[in-house]
Protein backbone atom coordinates (compact mmCIF):
# COMPACT_ATOMS: atom_id res chain seq x y z
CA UNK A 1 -31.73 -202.25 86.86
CA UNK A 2 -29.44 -201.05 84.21
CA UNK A 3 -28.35 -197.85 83.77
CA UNK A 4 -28.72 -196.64 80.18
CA UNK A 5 -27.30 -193.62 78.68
CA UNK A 6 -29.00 -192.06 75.58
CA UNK A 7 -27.24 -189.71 72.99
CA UNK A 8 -29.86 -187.13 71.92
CA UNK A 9 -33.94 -186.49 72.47
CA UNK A 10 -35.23 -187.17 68.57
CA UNK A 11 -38.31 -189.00 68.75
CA UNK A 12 -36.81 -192.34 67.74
CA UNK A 13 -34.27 -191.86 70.90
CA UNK A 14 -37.12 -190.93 72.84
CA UNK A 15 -39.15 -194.26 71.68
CA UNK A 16 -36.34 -195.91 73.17
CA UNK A 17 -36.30 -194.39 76.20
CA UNK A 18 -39.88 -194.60 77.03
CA UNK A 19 -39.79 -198.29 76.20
CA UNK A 20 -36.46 -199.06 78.48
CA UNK A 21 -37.93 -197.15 81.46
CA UNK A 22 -41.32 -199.10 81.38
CA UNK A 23 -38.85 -202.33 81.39
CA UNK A 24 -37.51 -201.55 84.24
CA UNK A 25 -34.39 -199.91 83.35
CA UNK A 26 -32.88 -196.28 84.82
CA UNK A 27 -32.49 -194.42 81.51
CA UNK A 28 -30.58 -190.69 81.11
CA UNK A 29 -30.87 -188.91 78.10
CA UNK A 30 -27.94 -186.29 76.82
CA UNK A 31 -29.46 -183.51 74.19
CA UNK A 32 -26.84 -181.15 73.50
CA UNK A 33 -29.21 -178.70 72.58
CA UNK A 34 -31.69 -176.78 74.80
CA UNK A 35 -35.10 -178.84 74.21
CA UNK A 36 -35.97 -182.42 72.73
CA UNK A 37 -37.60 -183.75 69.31
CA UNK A 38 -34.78 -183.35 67.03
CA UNK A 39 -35.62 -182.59 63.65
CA UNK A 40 -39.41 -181.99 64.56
CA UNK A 41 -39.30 -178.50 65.64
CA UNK A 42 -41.19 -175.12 65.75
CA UNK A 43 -40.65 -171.85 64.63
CA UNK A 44 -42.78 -169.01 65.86
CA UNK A 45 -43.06 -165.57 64.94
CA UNK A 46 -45.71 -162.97 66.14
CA UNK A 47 -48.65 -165.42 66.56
CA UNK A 48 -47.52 -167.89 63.76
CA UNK A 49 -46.47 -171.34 64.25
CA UNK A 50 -44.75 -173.52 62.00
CA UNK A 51 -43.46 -177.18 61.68
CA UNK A 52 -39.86 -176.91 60.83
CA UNK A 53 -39.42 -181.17 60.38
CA UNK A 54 -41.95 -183.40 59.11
CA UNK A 55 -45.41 -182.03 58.39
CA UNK A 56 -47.93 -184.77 58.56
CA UNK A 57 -47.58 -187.82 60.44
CA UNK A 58 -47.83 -191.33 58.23
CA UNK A 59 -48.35 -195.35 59.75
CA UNK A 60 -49.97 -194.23 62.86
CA UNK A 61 -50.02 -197.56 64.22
CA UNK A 62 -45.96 -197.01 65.39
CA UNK A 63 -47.01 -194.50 67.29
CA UNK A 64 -49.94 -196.05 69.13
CA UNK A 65 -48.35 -198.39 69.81
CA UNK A 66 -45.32 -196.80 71.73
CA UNK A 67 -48.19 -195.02 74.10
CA UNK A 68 -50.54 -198.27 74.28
CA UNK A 69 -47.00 -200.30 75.17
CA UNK A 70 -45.39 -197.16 77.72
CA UNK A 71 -48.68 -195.76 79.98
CA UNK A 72 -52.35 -195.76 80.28
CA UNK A 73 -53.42 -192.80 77.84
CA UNK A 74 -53.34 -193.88 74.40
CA UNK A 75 -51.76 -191.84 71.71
CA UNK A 76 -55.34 -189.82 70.79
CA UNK A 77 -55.31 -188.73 74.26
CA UNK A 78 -51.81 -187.24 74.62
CA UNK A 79 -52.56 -185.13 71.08
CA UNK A 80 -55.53 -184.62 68.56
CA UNK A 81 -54.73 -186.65 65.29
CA UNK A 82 -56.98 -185.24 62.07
CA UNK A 83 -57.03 -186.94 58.85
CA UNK A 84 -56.06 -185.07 56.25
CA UNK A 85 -58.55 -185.36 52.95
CA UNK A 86 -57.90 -184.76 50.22
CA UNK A 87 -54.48 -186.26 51.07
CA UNK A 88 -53.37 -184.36 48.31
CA UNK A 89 -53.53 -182.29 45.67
CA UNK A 90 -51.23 -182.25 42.89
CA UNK A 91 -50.45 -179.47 40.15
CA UNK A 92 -48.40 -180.88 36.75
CA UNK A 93 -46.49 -179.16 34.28
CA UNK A 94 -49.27 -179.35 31.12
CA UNK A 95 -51.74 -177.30 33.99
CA UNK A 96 -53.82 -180.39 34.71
CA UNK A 97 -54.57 -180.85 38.74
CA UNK A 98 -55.99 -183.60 40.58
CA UNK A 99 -57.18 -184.08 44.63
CA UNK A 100 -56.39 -187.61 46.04
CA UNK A 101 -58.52 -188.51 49.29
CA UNK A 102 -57.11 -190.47 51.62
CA UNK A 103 -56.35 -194.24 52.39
CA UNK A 104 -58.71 -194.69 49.42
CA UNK A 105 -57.18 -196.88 46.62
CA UNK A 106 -61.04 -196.74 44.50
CA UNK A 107 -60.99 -193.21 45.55
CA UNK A 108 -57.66 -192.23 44.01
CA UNK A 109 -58.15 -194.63 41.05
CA UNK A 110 -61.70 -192.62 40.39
CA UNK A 111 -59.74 -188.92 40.77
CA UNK A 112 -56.94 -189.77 38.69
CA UNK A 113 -59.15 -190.72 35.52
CA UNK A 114 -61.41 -187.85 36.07
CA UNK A 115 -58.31 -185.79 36.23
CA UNK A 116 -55.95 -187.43 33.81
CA UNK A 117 -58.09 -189.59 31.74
CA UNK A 118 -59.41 -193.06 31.06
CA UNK A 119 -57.20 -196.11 32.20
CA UNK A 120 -55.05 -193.84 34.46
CA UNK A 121 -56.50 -194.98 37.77
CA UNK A 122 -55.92 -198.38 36.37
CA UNK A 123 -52.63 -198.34 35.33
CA UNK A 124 -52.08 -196.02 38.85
CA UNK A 125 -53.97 -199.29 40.85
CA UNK A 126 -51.84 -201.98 38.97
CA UNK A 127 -49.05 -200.47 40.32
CA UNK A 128 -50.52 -200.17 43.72
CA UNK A 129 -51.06 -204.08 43.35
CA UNK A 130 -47.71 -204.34 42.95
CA UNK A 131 -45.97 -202.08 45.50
CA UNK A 132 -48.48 -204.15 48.10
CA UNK A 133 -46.86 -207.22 47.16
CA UNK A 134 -43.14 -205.66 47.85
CA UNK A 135 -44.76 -204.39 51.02
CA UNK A 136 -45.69 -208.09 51.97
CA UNK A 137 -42.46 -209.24 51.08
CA UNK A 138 -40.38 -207.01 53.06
CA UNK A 139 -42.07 -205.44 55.56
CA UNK A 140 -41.18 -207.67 58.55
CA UNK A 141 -37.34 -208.45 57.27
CA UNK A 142 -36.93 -204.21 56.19
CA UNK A 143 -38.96 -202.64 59.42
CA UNK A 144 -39.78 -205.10 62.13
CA UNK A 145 -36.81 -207.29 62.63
CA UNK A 146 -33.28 -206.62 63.65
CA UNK A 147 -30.90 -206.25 60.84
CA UNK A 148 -29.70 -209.38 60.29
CA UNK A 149 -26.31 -210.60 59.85
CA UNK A 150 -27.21 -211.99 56.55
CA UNK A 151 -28.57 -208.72 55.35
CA UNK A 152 -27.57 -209.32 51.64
CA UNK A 153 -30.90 -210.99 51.20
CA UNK A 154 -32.49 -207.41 50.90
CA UNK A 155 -30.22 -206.85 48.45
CA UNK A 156 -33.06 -208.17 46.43
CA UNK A 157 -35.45 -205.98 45.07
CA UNK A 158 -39.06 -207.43 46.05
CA UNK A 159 -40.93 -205.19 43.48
CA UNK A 160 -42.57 -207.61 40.87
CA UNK A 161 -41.45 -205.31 37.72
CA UNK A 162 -43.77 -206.36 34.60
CA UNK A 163 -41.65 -208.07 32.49
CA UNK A 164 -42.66 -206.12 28.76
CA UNK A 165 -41.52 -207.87 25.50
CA UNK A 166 -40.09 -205.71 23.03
CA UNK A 167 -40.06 -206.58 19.04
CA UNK A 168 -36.65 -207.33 18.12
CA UNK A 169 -35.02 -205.91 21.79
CA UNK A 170 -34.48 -207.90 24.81
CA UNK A 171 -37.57 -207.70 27.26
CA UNK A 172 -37.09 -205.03 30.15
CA UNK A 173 -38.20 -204.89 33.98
CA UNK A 174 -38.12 -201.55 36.07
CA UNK A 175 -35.03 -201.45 38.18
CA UNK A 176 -35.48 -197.94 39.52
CA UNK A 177 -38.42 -195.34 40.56
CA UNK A 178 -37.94 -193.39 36.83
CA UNK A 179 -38.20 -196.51 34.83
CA UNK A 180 -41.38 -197.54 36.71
CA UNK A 181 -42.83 -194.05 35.69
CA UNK A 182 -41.80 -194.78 32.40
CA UNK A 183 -42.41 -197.87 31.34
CA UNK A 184 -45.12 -198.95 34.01
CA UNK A 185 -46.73 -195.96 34.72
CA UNK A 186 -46.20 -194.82 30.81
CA UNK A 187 -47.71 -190.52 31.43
CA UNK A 188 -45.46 -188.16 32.67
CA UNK A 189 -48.03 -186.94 34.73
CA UNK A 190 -48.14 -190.37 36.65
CA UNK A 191 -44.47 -190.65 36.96
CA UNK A 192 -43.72 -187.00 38.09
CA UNK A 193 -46.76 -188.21 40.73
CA UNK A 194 -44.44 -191.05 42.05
CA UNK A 195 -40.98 -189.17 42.03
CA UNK A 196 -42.60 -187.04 43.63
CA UNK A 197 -43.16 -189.04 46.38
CA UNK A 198 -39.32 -190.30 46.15
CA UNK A 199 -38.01 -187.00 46.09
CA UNK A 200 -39.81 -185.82 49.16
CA UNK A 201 -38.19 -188.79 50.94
CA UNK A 202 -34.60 -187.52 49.80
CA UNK A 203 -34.35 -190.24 47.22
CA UNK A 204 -33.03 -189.93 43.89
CA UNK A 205 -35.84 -191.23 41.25
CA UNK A 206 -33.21 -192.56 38.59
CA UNK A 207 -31.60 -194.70 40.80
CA UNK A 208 -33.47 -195.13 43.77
CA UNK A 209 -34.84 -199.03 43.97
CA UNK A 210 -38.52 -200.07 42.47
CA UNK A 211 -38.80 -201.30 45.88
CA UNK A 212 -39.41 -197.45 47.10
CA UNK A 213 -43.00 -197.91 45.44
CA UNK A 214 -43.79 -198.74 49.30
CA UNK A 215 -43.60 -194.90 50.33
CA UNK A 216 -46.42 -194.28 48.19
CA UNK A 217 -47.99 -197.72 49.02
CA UNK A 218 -47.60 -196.75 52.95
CA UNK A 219 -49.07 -193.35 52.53
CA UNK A 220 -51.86 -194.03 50.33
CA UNK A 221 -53.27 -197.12 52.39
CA UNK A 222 -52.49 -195.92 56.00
CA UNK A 223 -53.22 -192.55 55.30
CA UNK A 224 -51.90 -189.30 56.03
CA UNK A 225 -52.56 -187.60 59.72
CA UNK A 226 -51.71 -183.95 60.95
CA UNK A 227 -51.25 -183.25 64.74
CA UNK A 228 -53.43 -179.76 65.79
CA UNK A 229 -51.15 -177.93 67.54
CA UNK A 230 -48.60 -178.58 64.82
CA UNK A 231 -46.10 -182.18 64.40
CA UNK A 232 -43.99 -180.52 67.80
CA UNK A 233 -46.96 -181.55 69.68
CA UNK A 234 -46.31 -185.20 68.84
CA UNK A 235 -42.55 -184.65 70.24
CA UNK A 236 -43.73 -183.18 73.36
CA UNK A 237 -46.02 -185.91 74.09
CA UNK A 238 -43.53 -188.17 73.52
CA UNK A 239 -41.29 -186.15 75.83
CA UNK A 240 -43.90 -186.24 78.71
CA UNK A 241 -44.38 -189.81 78.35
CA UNK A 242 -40.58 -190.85 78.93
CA UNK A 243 -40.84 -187.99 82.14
CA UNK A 244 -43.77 -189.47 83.16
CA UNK A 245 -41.84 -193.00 83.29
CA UNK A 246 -38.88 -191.37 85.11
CA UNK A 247 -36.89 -190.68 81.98
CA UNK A 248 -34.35 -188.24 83.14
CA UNK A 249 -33.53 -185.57 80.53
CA UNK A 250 -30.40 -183.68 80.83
CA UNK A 251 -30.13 -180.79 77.80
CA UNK A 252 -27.31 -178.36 76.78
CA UNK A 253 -25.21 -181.83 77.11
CA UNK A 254 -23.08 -181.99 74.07
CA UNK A 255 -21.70 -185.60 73.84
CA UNK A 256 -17.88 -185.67 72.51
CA UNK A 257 -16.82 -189.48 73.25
CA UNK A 258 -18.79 -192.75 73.77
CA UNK A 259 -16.23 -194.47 76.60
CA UNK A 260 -15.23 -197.99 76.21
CA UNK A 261 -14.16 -199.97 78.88
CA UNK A 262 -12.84 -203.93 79.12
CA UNK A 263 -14.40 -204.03 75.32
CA UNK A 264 -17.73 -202.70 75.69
CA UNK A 265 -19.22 -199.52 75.76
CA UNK A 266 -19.15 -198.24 79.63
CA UNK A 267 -20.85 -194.23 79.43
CA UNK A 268 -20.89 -191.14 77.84
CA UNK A 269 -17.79 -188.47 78.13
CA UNK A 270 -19.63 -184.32 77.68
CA UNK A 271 -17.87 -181.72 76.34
CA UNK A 272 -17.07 -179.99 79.86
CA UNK A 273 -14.88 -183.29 80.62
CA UNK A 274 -17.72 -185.48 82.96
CA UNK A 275 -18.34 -188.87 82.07
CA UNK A 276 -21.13 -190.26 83.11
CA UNK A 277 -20.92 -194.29 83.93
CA UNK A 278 -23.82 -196.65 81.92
CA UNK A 279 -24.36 -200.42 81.16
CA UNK A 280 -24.87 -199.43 77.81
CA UNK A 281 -25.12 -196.42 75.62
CA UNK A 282 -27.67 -195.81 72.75
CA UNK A 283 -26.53 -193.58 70.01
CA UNK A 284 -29.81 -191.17 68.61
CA UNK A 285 -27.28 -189.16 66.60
CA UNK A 286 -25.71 -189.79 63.07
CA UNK A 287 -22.33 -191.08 64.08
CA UNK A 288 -19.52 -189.13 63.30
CA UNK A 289 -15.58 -189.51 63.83
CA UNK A 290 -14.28 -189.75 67.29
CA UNK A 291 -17.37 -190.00 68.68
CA UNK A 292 -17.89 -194.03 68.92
CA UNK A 293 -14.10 -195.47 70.01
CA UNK A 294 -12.61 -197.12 66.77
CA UNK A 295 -15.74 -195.81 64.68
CA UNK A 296 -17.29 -199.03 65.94
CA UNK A 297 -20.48 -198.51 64.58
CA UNK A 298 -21.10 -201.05 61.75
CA UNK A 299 -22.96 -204.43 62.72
CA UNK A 300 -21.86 -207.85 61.34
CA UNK A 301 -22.01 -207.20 57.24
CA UNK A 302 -20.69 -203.48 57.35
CA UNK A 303 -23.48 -201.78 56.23
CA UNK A 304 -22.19 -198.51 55.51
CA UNK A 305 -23.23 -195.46 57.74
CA UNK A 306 -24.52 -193.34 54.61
CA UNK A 307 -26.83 -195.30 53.06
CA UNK A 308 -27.95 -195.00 49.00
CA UNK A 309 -26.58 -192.48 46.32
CA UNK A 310 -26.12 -189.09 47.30
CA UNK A 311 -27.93 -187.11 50.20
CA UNK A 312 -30.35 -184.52 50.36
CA UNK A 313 -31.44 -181.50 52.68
CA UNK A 314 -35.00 -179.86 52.95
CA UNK A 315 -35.04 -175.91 51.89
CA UNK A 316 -38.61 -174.43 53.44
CA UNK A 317 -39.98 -171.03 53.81
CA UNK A 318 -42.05 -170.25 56.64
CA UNK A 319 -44.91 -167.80 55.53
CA UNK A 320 -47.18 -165.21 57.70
CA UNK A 321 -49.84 -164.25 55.85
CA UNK A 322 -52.47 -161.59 56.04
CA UNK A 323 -56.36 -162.86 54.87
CA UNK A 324 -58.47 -165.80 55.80
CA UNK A 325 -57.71 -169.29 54.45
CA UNK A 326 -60.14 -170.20 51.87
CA UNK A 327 -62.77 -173.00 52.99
CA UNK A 328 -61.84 -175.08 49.87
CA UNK A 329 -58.04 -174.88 50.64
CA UNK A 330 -55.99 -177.86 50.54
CA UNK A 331 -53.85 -179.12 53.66
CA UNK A 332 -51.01 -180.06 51.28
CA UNK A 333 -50.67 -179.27 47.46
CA UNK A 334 -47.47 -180.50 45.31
CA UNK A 335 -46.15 -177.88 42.69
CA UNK A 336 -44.72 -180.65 40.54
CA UNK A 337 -41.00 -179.25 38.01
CA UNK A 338 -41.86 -179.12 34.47
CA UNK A 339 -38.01 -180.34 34.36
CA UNK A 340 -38.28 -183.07 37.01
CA UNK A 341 -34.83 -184.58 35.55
CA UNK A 342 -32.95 -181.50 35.36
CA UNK A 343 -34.19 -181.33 39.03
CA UNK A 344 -33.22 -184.43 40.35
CA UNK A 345 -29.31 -183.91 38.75
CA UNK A 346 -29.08 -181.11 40.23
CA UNK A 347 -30.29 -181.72 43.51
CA UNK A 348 -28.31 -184.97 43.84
CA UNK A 349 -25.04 -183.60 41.79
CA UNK A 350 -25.26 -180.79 44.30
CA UNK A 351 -26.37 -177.61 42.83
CA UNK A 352 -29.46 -175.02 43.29
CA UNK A 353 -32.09 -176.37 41.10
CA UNK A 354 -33.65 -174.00 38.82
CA UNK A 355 -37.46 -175.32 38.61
CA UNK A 356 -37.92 -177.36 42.01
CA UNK A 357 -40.97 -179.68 43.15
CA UNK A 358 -42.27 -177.48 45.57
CA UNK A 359 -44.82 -178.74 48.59
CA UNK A 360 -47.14 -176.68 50.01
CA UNK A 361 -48.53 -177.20 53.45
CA UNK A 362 -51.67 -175.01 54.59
CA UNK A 363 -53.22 -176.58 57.60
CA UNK A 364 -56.85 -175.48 59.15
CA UNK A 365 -55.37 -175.20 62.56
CA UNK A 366 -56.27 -172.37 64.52
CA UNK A 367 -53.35 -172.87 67.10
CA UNK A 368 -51.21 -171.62 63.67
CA UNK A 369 -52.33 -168.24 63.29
CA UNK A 370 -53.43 -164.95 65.39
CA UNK A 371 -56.49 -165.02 64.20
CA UNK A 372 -58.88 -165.93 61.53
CA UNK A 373 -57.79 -163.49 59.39
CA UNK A 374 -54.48 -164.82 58.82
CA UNK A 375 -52.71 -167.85 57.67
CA UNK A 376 -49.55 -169.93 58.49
CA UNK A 377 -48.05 -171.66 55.03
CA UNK A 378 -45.15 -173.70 54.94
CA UNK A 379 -43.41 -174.10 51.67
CA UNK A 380 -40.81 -176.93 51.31
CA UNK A 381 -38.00 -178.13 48.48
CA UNK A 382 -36.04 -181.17 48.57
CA UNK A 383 -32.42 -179.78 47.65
CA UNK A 384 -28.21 -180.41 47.81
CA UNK A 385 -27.15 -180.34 51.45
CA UNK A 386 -24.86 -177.54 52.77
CA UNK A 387 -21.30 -177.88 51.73
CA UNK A 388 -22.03 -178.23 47.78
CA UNK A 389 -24.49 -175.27 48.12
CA UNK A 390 -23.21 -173.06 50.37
CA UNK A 391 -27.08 -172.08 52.14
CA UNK A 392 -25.20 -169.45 54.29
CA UNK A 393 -25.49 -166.70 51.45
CA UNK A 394 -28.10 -164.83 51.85
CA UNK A 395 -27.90 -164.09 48.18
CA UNK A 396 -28.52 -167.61 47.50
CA UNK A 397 -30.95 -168.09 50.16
CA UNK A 398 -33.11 -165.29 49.37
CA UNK A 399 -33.06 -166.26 45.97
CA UNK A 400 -34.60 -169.82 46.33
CA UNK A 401 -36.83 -168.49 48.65
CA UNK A 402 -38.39 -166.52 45.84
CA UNK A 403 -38.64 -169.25 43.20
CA UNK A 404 -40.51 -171.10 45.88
CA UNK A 405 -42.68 -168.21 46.50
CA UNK A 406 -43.12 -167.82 42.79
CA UNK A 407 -44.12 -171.38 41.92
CA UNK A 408 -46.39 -171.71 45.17
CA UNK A 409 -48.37 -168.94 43.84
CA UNK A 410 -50.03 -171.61 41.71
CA UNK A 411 -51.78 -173.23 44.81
CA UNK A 412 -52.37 -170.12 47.04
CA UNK A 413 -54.50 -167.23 45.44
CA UNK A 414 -52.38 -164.14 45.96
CA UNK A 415 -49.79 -165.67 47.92
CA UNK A 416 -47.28 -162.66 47.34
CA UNK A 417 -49.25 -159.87 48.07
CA UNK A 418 -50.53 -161.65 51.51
CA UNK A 419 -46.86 -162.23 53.21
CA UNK A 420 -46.45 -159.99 56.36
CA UNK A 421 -43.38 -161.94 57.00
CA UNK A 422 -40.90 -164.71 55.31
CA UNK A 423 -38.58 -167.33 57.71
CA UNK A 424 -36.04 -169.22 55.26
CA UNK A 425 -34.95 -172.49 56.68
CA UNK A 426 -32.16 -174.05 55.01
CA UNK A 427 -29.71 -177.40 55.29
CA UNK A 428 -27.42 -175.12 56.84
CA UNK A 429 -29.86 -174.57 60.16
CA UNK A 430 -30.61 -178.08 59.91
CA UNK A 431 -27.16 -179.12 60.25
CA UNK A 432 -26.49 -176.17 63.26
CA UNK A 433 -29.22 -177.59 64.74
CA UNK A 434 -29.04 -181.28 65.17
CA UNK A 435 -25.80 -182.02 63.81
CA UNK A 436 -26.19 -184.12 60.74
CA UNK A 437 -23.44 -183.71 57.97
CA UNK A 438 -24.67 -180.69 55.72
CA UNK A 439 -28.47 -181.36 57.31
CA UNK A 440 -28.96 -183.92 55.19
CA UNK A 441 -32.22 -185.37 56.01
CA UNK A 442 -32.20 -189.43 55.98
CA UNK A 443 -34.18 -191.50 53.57
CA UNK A 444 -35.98 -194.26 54.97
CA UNK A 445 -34.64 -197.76 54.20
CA UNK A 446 -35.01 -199.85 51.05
CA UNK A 447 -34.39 -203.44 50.15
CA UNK A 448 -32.87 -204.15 46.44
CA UNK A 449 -29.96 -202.26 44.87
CA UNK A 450 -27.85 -204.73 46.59
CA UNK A 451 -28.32 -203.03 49.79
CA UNK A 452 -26.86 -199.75 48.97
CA UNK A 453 -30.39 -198.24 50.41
CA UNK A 454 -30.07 -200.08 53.73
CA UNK A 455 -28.86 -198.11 56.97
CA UNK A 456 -26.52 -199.43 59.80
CA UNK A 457 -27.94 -201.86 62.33
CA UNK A 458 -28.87 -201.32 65.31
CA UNK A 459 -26.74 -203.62 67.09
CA UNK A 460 -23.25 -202.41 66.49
CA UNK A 461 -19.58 -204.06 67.03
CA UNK A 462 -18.94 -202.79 70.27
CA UNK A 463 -21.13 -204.26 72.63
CA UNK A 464 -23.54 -202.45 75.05
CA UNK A 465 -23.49 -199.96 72.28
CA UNK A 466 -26.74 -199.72 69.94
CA UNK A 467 -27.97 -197.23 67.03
CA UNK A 468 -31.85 -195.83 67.16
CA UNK A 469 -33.17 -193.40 65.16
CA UNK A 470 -33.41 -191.82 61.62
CA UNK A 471 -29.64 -193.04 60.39
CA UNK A 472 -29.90 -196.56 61.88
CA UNK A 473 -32.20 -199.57 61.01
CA UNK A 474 -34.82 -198.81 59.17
CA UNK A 475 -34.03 -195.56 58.44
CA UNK A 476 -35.74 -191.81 58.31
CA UNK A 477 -39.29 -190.24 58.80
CA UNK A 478 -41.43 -190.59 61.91
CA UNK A 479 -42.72 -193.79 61.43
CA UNK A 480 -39.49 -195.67 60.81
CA UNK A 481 -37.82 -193.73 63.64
CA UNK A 482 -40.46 -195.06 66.23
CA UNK A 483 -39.57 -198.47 64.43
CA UNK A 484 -35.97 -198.02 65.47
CA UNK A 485 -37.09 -197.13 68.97
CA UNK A 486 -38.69 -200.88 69.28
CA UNK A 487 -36.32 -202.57 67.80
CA UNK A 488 -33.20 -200.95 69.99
CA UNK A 489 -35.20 -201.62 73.09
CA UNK A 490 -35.92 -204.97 72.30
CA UNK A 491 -32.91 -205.61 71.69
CA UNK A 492 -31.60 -204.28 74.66
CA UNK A 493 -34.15 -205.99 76.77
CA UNK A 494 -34.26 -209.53 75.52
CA UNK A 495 -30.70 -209.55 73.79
CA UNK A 496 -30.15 -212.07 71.11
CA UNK A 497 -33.69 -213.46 72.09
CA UNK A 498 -35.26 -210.90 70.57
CA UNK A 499 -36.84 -211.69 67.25
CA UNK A 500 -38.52 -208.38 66.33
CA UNK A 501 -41.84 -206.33 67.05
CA UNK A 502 -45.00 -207.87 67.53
């Protein structure tokens, strides 16, 4: 039995955990702040609950398969999963608004020419076509495999870009998310649709790969899911399934040191001076200096430990309102910038964007609200992280808040005259509260762009010391957090054996 020290309680640490414990292993986690889950939190005010991290839950199947692989109750009896239809609804710039069900490619193709007009849902399907393809390409190599040493090979984008012929020009293939929109998707309604989905992942749609047409891909065939209860139920299940397998959890523990010994890393060192002894330590934190000995973090290759162009934070504004929900109300509507460029530079040249894509979240859960006669709404902006924007001001703060409030009023009937209360979340608490560099939120991982999009393995140089979670292998969001979670305790377990998930 090894003894196995993790650094911090986000759900891809906790995957981890779970998974070493069942294999036999004695496993201590270190949160340095008073309760687990990370960046999936709660806020609560007077009766209302909010989601302050991700708000709907996408590729299911990790999950299941960390409670089907960790205890007898399967993930639908630790929480209730809904699906969420329409998936979404989204409101352009020219006024025109369209409803897409979910994990229904006919469906969406059908809505999207009623909405936008004849050979949309085509053109919207080709695409689709396409993004499966990079999806079959990748998706073991990118998500269910150990980074490998040769990890240049993803440096190839595995979108098949259509090749157009131009009279008298050289012929042109999409290299990025914008020049799919534009010269694939050809309507700006279509291509604010997909950066829409790239800016909601943190990624920059100018430069971010084609190969990020497998967000959208991912979403649109798996589905979208919301937890009742709220996305912190999902956390604490998680959390009661590593207790349940004799996970010790040990919280206000703020890690300073990872201690190396003979060449390989030997425990943890807390702030108060203890050091607790381990086999081998598992990082769930973004790394930052002094922490790991030598900043030995990087695996064979040196993928860097920020990964892409730029970095982004989430803004969101946590809304009590008075009045029933409406029984037609969407779960999730997208408020899409009539200046989506002029958004993404600023956002990504850190600055306050002055007409943000703005996502509204409005679940039918009753555990959200007093009563019946109010309503929980989340509103949410991708935006600069804290340090270029300095989210402290309140000036600034309150400011944003009310352009959010102002362009949300498109999707919720009377939205300003309801509020009884407003809660302004900003990159600034993100970073207070689980430590990432300016809260910057990290993007999940991409091949192509010759691997600029690709996170640090998680296998590093110093042995017995391995990266899980959002900023290692494969990168950010729920799904590829849990993926992290497998892959760290696999390779833990079987060592160099180990070829991937299954």
């Amino acid at each position: 039995m090894a003894r196995i020290a993790v650094i911090g309680a986000g759900t891809g640490a906790m995957a981890a955990a779970a998974r070493l414990a069942v294999a036999g292993e004695k496993v201590t986690v270190y949160e340095r702040s008073a309760s687990y889950g990370g960046s999936v939190g709660r806020h609560e005010h007077g009766g209302f609950v909010f989601d302050t991290g991700p708000g709907l839950l996408h590729l299911p199947a990790v999950q299941r398969d960390l409670f089907v692989k960790t205890g007898k109750e399967s993930l639908e009896q630790s929480v209730t999963l809904t699906q969420v239809d329409p998936a979404s609804r989204h409101l352009f710039a020219d006024g025109t608004a369209v409803s897409l069900p979910n994990a229904s490619r006919a469906g969406v193709a059908a809505a999207l020419d009623g909405a936008l007009g004849a050979g949309s849902g085509a053109r919207w399907s080709d695409f689709m076509d396409r993004a499966r393809d990079a999806w079959d390409r990748s998706r073991r190599p990118l998500l269910e495999e150990p980074l490998r040493a040769d990890h240049q090979v993803l440096g190839r984008d595995p979108y098949p870009a259509v090749r157009q012929r131009r009279l008298l020009r050289p012929a042109r293939q999409a290299a990025t998310v914008a020049e799919i929109g534009a010269w694939e998707l050809a309507d700006a309604r279509l291509a604010a649709l997909l950066d829409g989905y790239a800016l909601a992942h943190g990624l920059d749609p100018r430069t971010a790969p084609a190969s990020a047409a497998l967000v959208p891909y991912m979403e649109q065939t798996f589905g979208s899911w919301y937890v009742m209860g709220g996305m912190r139920e999902l956390a604490r299940a998680v959390y009661e399934r590593c207790v349940a397998r004799r996970v010790e959890f040990v919280f206000g523990a703020e890690v300073v040191r990872v201690v190396e010994k003979d060449g390989r890393a030997a425990g943890v060192e807390l702030a108060g001076g203890e050091v607790a002894e381990a086999d081998r330590v598992v990082l769930g934190v973004r790394p930052r200096p002094g922490l790991v000995p030598g900043q030995q973090v990087w695996g064979a290759g040196d993928v860097p430990v920020r990964a892409g162009s730029g970095a982004a934070g989430r803004f969101t504004v946590l809304l009590s309102l008075r009045g029933a929900r409406e029984a037609d109300a969407v779960h999730r509507t997208v408020v899409h910038s009539a200046e989506g460029a002029a958004e993404q530079e600023a956002v990504f040249a850190g600055r306050v964007a002055g007409h943000p894509t703005v996502t509204v979240l409005r679940p039918d859960d009753p555990a959200t609200r007093p009563d019946a006669e109010h309503e929980a709404v989340t509103l949410t902006a991708t935006v600069a992280p804290q340090g270029p924007v300095d989210w402290r001001d309140a000036e600034v703060r309150q400011r944003f808040a009310d352009v959010l409030v102002e362009r949300a009023g498109a999707a919720v009937p009377r939205l300003r005259e309801r509020i009884l209360h407003t809660e302004i979340r900003t990159p600034a608490e993100t970073e207070a509260e689980t430590g990432a560099e300016g809260g910057a939120v990290p993007p999940p991982a991409l091949a192509g762009a010759d691997g600029a999009y690709l996170h640090p393995g998680n296998r590093t140089r110093l042995p017995g010391l391995y990266l899980v979670g959002g900023w290692a292998h494969p990168g950010g969001g729920l799904a590829h957090a849990g993926m992290s979670g497998t892959l760290v305790a696999g390779l833990v377990v079987e060592g160099d054996d180990f070829r991937g998930s299954r």
